[in-house]
Protein backbone atom coordinates (compact mmCIF):
# COMPACT_ATOMS: atom_id res chain seq x y z
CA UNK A 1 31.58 18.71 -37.99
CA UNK A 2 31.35 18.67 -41.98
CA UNK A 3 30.91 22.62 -41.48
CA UNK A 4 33.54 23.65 -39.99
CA UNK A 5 36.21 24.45 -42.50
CA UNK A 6 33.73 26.86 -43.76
CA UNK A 7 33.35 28.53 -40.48
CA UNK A 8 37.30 28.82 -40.29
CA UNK A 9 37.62 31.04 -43.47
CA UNK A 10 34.58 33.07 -42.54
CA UNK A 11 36.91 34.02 -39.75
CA UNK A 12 39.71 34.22 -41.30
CA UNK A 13 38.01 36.94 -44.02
CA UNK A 14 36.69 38.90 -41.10
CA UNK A 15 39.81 38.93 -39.26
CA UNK A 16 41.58 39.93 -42.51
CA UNK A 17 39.10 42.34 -43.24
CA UNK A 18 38.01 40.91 -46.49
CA UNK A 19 34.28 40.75 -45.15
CA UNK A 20 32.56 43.08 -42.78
CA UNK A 21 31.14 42.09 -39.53
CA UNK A 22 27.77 42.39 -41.19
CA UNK A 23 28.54 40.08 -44.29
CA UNK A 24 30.25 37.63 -41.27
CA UNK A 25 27.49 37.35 -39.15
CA UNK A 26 24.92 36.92 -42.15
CA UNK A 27 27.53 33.71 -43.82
CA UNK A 28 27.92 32.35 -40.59
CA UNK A 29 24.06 32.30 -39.41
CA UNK A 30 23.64 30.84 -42.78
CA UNK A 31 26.67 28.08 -42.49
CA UNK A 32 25.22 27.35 -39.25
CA UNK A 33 21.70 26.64 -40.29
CA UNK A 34 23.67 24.28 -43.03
CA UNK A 35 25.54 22.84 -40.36
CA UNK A 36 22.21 21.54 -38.53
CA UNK A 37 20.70 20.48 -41.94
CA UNK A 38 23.96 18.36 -42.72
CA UNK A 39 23.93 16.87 -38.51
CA UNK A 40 20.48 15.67 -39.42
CA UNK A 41 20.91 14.08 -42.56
CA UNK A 42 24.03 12.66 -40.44
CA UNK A 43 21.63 11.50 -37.94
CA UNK A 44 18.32 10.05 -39.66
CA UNK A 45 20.19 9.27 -43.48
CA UNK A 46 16.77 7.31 -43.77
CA UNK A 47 14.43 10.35 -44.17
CA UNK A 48 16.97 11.47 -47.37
CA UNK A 49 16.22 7.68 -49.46
């Protein structure tokens, strides 16, 4: 999805230990809730006109 590059270096941060599992889990909740915003404006475009 439009989301997912995001999600790939959130893990590659954690797994390089640039982030902490706490700061990972709280940026990927968050870029999945923005995932499912961007799916529905995907999916209905004519509730965003």
């Amino acid at each position: 999805m439009e989301n997912t590059e995001t999600q790939v270096w959130l893990d590659f941060a954690l797994a390089c230990k640039y982030i902490d599992l706490e700061k990972f889990n709280h940026l990927n909740n968050r870029a999945e809730e923005i995932g499912k915003l961007l799916n529905h404006m995907i999916e209905k475009p004519e509730k965003y006109r």
